[in-house]
C-alpha atoms as a PDB file:
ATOM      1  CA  UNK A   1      41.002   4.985 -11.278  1.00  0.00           C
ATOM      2  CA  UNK A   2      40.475   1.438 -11.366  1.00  0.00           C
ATOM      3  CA  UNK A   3      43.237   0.568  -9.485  1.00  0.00           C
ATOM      4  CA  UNK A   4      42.312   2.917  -6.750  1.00  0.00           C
ATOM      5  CA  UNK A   5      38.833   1.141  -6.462  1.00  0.00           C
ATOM      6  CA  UNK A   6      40.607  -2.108  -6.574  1.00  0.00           C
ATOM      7  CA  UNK A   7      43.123  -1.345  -3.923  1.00  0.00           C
ATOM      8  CA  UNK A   8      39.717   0.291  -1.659  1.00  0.00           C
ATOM      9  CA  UNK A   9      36.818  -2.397  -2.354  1.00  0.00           C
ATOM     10  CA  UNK A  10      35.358  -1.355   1.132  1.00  0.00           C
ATOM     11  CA  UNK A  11      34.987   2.302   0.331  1.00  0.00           C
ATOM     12  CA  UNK A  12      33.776   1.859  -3.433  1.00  0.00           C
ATOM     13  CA  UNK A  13      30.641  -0.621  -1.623  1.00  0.00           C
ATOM     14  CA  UNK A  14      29.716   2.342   0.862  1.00  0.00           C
ATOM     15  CA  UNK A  15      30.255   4.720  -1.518  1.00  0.00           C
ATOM     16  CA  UNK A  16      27.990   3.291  -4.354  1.00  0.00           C
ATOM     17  CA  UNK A  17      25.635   1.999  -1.600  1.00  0.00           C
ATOM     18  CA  UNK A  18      25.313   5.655  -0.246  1.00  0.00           C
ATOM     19  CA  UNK A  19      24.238   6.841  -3.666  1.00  0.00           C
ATOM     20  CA  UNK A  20      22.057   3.948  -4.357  1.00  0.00           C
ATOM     21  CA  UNK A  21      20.506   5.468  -1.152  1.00  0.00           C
ATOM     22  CA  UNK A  22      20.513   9.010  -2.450  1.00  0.00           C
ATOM     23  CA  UNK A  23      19.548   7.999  -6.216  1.00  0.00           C
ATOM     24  CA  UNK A  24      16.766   6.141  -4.313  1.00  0.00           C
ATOM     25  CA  UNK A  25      15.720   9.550  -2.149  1.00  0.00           C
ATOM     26  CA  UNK A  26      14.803  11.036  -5.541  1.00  0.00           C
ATOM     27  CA  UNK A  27      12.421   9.207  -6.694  1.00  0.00           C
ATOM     28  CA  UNK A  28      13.339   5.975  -8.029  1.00  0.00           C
ATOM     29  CA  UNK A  29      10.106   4.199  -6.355  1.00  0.00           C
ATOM     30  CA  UNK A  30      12.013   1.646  -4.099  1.00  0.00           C
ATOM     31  CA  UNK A  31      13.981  -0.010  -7.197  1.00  0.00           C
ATOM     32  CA  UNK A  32      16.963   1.186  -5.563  1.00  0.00           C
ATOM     33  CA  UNK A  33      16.779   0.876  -2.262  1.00  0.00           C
ATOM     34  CA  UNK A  34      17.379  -2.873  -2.171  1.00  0.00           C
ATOM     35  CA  UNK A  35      20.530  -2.712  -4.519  1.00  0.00           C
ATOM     36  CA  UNK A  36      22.186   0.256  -2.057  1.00  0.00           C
ATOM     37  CA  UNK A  37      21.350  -1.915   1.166  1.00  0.00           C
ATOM     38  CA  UNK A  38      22.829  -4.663  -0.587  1.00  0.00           C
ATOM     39  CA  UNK A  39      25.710  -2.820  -1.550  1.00  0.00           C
ATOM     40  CA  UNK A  40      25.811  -1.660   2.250  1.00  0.00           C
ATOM     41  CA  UNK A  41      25.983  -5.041   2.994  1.00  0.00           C
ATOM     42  CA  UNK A  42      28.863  -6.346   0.994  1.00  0.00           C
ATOM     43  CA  UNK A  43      30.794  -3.562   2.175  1.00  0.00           C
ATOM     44  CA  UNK A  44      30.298  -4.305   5.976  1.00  0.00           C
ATOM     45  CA  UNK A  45      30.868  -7.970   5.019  1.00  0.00           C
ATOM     46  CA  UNK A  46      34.360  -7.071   2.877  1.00  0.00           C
ATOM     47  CA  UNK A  47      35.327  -4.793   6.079  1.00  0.00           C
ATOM     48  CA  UNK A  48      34.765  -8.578   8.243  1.00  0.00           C
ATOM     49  CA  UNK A  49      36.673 -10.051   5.249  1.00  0.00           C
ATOM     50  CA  UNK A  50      39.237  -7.986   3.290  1.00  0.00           C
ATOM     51  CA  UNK A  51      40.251 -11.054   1.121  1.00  0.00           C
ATOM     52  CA  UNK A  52      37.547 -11.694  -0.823  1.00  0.00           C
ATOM     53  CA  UNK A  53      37.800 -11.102  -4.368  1.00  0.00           C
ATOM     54  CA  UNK A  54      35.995  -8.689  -6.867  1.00  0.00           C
ATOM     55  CA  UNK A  55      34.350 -12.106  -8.244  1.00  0.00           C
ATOM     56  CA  UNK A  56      33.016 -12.972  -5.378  1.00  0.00           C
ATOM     57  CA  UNK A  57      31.889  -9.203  -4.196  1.00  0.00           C
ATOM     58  CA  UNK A  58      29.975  -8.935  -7.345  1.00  0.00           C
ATOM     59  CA  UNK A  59      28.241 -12.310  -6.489  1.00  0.00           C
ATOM     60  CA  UNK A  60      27.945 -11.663  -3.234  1.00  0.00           C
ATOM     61  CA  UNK A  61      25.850  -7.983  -4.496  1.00  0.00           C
ATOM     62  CA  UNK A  62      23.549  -9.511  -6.976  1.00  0.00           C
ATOM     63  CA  UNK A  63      22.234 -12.625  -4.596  1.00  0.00           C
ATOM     64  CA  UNK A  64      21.404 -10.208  -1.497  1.00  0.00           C
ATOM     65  CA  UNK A  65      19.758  -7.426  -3.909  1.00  0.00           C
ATOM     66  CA  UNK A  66      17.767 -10.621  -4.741  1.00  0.00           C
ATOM     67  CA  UNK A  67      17.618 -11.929  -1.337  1.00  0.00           C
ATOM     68  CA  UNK A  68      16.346  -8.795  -0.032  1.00  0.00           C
ATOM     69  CA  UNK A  69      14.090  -7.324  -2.463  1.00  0.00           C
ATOM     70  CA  UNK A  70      12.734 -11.086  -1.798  1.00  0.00           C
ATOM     71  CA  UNK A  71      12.075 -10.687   2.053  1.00  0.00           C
ATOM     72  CA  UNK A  72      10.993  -6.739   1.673  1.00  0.00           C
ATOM     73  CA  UNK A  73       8.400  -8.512  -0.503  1.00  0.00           C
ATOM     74  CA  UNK A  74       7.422 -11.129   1.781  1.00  0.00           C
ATOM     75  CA  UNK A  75       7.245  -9.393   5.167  1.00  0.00           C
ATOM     76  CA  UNK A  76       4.714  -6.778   3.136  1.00  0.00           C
ATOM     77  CA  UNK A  77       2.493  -9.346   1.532  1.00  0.00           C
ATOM     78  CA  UNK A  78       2.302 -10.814   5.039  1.00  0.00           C
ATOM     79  CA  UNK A  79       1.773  -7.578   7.091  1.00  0.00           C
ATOM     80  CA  UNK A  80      -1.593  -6.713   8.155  1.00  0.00           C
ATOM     81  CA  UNK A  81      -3.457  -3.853   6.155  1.00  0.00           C
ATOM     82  CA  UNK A  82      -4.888  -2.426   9.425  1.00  0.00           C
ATOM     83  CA  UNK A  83      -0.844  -1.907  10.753  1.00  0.00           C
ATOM     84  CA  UNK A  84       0.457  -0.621   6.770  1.00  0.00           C
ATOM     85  CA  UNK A  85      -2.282   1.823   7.521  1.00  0.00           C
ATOM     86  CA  UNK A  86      -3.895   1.018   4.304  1.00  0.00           C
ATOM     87  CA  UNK A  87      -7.787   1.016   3.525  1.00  0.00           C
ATOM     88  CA  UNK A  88      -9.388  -1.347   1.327  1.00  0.00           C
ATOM     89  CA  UNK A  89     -12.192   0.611   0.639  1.00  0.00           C
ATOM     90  CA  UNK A  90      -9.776   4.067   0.098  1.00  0.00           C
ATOM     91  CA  UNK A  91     -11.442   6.025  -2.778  1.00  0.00           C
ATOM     92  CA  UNK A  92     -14.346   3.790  -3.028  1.00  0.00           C
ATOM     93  CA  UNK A  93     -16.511   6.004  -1.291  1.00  0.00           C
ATOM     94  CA  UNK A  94     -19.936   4.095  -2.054  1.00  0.00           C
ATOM     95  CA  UNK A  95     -18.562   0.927  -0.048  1.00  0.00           C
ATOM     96  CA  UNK A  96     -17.078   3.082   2.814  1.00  0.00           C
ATOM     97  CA  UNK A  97     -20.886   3.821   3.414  1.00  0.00           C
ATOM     98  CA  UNK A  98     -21.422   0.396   4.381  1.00  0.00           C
ATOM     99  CA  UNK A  99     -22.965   0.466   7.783  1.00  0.00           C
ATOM    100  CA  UNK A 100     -23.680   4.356   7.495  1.00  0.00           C
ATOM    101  CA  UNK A 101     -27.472   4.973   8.939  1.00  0.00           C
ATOM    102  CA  UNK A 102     -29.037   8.386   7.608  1.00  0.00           C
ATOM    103  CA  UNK A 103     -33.014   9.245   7.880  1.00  0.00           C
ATOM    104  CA  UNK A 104     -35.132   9.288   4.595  1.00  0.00           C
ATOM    105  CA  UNK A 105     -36.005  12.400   3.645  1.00  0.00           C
ATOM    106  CA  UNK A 106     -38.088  11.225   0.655  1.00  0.00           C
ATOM    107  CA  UNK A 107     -40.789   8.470   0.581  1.00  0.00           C
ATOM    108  CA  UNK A 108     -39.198   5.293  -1.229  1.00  0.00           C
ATOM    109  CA  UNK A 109     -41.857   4.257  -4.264  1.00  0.00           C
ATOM    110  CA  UNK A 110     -41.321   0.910  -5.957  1.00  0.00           C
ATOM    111  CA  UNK A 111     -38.122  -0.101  -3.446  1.00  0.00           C
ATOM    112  CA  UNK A 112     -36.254   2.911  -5.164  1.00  0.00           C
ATOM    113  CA  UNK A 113     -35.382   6.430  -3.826  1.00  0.00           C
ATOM    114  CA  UNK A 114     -32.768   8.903  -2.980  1.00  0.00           C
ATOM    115  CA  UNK A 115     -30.702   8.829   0.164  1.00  0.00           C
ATOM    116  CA  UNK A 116     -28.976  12.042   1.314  1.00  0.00           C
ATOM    117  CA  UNK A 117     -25.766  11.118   3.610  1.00  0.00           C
ATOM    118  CA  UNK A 118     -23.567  14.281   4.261  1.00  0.00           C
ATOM    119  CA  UNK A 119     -23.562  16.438   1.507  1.00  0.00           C
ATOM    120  CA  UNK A 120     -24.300  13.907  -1.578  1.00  0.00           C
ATOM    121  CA  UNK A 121     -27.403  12.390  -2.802  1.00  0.00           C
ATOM    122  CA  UNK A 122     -27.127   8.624  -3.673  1.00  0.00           C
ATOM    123  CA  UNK A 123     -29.985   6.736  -5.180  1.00  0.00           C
ATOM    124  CA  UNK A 124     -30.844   4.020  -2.940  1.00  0.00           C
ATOM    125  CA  UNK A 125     -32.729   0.171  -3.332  1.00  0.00           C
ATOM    126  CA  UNK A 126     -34.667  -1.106  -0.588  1.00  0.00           C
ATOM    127  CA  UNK A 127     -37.075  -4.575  -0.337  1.00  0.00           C
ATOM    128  CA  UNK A 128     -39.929  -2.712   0.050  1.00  0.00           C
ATOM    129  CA  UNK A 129     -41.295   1.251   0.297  1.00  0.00           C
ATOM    130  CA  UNK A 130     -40.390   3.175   3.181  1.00  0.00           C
ATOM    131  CA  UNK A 131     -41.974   6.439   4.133  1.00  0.00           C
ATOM    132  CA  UNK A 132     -39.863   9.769   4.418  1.00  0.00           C
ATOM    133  CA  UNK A 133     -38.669  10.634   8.667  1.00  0.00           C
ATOM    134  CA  UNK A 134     -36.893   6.306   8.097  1.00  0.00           C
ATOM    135  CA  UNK A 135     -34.214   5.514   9.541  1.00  0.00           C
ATOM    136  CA  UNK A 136     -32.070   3.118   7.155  1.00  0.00           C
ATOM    137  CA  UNK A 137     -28.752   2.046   6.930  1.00  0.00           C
ATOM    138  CA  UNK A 138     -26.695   0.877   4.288  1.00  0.00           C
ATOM    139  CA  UNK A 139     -26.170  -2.684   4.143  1.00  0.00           C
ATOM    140  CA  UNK A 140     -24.364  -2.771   0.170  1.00  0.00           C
ATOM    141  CA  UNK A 141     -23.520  -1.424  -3.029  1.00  0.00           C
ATOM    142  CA  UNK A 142     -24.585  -2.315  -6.185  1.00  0.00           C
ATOM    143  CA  UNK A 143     -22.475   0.268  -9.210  1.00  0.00           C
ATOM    144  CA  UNK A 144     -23.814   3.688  -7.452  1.00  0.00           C
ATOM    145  CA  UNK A 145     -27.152   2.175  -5.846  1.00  0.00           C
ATOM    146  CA  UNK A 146     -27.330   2.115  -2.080  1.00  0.00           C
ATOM    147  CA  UNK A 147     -29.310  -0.977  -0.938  1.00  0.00           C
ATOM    148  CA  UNK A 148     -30.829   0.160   2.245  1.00  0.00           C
ATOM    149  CA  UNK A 149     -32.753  -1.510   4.775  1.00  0.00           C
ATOM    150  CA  UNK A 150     -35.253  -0.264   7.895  1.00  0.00           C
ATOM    151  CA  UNK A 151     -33.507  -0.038  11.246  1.00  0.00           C
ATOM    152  CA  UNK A 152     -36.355  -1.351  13.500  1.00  0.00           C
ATOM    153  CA  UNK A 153     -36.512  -0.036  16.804  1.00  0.00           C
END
């Protein structure tokens, strides 16, 4: 068996880079990924250069699975997180209200209230009492407290 993978190194690099791949399909997270396009890789650069030996393949492997994990890495932590279609308010729903405006529908006393906005009820802060028929808007969050303010008109 050996000798057949010795005498083929530019199958056994597709081969194991295909089920890297596959392995990868099922789960693995993205740990294998970057070892199957690496493996890709070395067999694409044995096919260029059949006389390299099975020292040097093996070298060749473990620095690009490094190398490329490395830029994968670094073209992510550099990408925008309005293109990786990412949020970073997702599942914070009290700071995706920031900027929401919503009408009082109970008098403030003492700066605090309630705030309906959709279906919920939030307990909201403002600087001073507001009377019910308001229109406020949500400037920040403080834990689960709204901290309104008065849209003037």
């Amino acid at each position: 068996m050996l000798e057949l993978i010795a005498a083929n190194p530019l199958w056994f690099w597709l081969s194991l880079g295909g089920v890297l791949l596959a392995a990868e399909m099922l789960g693995a997270g993205g740990y294998l990924l970057w070892s199957g396009v690496a493996a890709l890789l070395v067999g694409a650069l044995i096919w260029l250069l059949p006389t390299l030996t099975w020292e040097w393949q093996g070298v060749i492997f473990a620095v690009l699975t490094v190398v490329v994990a490395y830029l994968w890495w670094y073209w992510l932590r550099h990408r925008p997180a309005a293109v990786s279609g990412g949020s970073p308010v997702l599942n914070q729903r009290n700071r995706q209200l920031i900027g929401t405006r919503a009408t009082l529908t109970e008098a403030m006393h003492n700066g605090m209230g309630r705030i309906n906005i959709g279906d919920s009820s939030w307990r909201a802060q403002a600087a001073e009492d507001l009377p019910a028929g308001t229109e406020v808007e949500v400037v920040a969050v403080e834990g689960v407290t709204l901290v309104i303010r008065a849209i003037s008109r």
